[in-house]
N, C-alpha and C. Protein backbone atom coordinates (compact mmCIF):
# COMPACT_ATOMS: atom_id res chain seq x y z
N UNK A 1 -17.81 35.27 -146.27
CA UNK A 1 -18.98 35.92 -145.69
C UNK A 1 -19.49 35.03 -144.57
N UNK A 2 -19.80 35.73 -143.44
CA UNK A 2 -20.00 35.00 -142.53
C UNK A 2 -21.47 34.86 -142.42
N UNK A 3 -22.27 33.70 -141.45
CA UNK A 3 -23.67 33.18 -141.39
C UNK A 3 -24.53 34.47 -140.86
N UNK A 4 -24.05 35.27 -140.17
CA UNK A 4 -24.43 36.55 -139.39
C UNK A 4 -24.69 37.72 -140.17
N UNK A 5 -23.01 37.96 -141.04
CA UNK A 5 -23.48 38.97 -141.96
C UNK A 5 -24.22 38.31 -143.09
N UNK A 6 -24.48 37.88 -143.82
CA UNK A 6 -25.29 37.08 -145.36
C UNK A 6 -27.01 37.33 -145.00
N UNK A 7 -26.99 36.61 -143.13
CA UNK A 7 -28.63 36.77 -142.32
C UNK A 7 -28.87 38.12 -142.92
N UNK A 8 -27.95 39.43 -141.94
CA UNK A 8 -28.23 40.40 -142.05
C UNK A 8 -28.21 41.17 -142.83
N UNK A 9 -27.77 40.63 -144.30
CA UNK A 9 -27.98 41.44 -145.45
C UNK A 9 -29.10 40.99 -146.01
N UNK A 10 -29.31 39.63 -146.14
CA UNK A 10 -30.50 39.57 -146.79
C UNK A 10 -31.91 40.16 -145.99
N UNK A 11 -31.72 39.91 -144.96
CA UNK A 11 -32.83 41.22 -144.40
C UNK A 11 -32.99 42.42 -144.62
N UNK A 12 -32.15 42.84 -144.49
CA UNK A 12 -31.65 44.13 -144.84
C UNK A 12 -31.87 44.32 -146.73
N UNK A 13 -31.37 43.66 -147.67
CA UNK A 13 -32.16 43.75 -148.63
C UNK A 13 -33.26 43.25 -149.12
N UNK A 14 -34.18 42.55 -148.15
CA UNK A 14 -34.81 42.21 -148.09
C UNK A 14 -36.35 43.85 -147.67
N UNK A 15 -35.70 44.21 -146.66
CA UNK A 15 -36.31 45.40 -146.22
C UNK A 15 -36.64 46.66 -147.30
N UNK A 16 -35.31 46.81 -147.66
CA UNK A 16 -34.98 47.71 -148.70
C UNK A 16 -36.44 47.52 -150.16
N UNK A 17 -36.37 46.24 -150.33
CA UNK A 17 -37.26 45.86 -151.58
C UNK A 17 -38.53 46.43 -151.20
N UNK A 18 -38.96 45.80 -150.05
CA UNK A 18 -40.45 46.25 -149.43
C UNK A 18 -40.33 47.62 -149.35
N UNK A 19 -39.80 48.27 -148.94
CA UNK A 19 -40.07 50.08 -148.09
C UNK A 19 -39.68 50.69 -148.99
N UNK A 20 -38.46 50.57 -150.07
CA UNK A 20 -37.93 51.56 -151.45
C UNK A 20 -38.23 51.02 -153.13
N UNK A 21 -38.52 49.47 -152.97
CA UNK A 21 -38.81 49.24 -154.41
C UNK A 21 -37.53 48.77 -155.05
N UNK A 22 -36.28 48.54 -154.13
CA UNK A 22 -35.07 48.57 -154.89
C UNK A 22 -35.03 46.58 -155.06
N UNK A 23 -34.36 46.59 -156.41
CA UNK A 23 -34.11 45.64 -156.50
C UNK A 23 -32.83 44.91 -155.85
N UNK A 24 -32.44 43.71 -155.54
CA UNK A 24 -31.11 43.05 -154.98
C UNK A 24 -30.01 44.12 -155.65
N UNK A 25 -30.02 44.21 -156.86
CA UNK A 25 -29.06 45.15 -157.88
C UNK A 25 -28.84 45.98 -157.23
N UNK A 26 -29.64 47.22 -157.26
CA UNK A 26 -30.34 48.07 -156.48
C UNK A 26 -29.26 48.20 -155.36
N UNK A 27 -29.60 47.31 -154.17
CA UNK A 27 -29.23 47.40 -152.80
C UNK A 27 -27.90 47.54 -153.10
N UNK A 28 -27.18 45.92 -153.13
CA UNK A 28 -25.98 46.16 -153.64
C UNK A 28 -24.80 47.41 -154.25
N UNK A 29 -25.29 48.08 -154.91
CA UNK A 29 -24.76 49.19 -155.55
C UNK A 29 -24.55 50.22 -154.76
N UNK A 30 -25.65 50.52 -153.80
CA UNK A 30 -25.73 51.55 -153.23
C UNK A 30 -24.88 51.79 -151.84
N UNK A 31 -24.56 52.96 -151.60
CA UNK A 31 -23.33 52.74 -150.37
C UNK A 31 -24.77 52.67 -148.65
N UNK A 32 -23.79 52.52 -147.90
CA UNK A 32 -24.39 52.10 -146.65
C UNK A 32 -24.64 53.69 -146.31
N UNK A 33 -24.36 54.90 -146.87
CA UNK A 33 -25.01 56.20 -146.85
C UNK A 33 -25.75 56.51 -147.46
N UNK A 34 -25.97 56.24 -148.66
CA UNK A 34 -27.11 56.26 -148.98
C UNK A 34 -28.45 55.70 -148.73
N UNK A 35 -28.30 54.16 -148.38
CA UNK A 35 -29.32 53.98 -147.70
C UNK A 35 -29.71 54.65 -146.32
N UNK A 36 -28.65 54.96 -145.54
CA UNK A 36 -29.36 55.79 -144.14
C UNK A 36 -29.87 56.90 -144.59
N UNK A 37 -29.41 57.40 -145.39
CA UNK A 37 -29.75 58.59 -146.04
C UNK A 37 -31.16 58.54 -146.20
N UNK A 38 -31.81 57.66 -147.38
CA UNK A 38 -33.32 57.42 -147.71
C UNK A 38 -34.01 57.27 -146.43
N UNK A 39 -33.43 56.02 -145.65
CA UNK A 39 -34.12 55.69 -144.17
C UNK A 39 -34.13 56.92 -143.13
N UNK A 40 -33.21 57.68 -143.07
CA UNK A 40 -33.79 58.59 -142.24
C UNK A 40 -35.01 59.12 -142.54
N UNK A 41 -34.64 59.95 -144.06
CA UNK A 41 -35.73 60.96 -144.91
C UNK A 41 -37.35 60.21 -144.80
N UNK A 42 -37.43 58.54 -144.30
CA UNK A 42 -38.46 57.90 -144.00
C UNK A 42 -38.93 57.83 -142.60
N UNK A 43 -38.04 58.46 -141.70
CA UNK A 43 -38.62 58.32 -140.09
C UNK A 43 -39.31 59.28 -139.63
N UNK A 44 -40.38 59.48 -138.92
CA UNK A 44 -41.23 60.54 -138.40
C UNK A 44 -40.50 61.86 -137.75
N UNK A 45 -40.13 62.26 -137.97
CA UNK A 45 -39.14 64.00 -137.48
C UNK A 45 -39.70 64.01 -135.71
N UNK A 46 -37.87 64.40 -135.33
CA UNK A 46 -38.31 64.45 -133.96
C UNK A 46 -39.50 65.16 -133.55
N UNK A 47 -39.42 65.52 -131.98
CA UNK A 47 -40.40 66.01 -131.43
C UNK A 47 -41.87 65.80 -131.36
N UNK A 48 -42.48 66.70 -130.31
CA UNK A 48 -44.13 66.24 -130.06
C UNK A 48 -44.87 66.69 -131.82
N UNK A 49 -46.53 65.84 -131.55
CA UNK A 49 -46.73 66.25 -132.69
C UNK A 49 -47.84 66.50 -132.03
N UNK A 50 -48.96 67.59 -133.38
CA UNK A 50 -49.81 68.43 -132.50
C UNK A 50 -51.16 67.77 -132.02
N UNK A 51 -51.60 67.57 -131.21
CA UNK A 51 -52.88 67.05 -130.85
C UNK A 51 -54.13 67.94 -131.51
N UNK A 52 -54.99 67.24 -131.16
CA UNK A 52 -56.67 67.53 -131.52
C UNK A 52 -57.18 68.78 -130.68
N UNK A 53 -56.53 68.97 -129.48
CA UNK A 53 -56.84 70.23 -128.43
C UNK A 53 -56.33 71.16 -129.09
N UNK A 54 -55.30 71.39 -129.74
CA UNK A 54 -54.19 72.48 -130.27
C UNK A 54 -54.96 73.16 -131.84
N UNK A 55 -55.16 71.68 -132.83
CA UNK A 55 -55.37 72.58 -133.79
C UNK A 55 -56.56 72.96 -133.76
N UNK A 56 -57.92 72.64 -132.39
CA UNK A 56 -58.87 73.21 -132.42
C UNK A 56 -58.78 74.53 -131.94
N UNK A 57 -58.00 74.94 -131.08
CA UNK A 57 -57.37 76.11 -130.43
C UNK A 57 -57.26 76.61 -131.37
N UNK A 58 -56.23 76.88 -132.29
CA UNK A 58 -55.92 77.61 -133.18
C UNK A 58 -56.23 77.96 -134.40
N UNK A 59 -57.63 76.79 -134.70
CA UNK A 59 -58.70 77.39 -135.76
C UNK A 59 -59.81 78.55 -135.17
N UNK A 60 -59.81 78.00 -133.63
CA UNK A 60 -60.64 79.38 -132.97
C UNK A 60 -59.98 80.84 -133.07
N UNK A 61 -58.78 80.61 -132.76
CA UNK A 61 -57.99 81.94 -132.42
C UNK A 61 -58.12 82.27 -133.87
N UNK A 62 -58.00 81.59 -135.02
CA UNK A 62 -57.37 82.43 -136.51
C UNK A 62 -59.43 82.62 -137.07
N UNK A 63 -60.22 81.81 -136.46
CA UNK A 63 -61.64 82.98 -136.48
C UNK A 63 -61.84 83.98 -135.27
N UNK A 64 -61.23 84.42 -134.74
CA UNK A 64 -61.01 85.72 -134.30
C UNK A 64 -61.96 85.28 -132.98
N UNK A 65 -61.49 84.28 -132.24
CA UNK A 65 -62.35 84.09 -131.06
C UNK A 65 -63.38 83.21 -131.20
């Protein structure tokens, strides 16, 4: 194991502990798809998100003006 990969795993399970709760065990076990898997299902979904102008707009429009 090289000084580079060992860094970047223990960060990496290091990360994992903080953001999923998983233990070293945990990490280990799990394939490198599954974790992207969780980490995606944790990133904010593309696209714009709605501003303060919009959903006031559209509480006016759904009271009928």
């Amino acid at each position: 194991m090289s000084g580079r990969f060992g860094a970047g795993a223990a960060r990496l399970s290091g990360h994992a502990a903080l953001l999923l709760g998983w233990t070293p065990d945990t990490f280990w076990t799990a394939t490198p798809e599954e974790l992207a898997t969780i980490l995606t299902a944790l990133r904010a979904p593309d696209g714009e998100g709605v501003d303060r102008g919009t959903i006031d707009r559209l509480m006016e429009q759904d009271r009928g003006g």
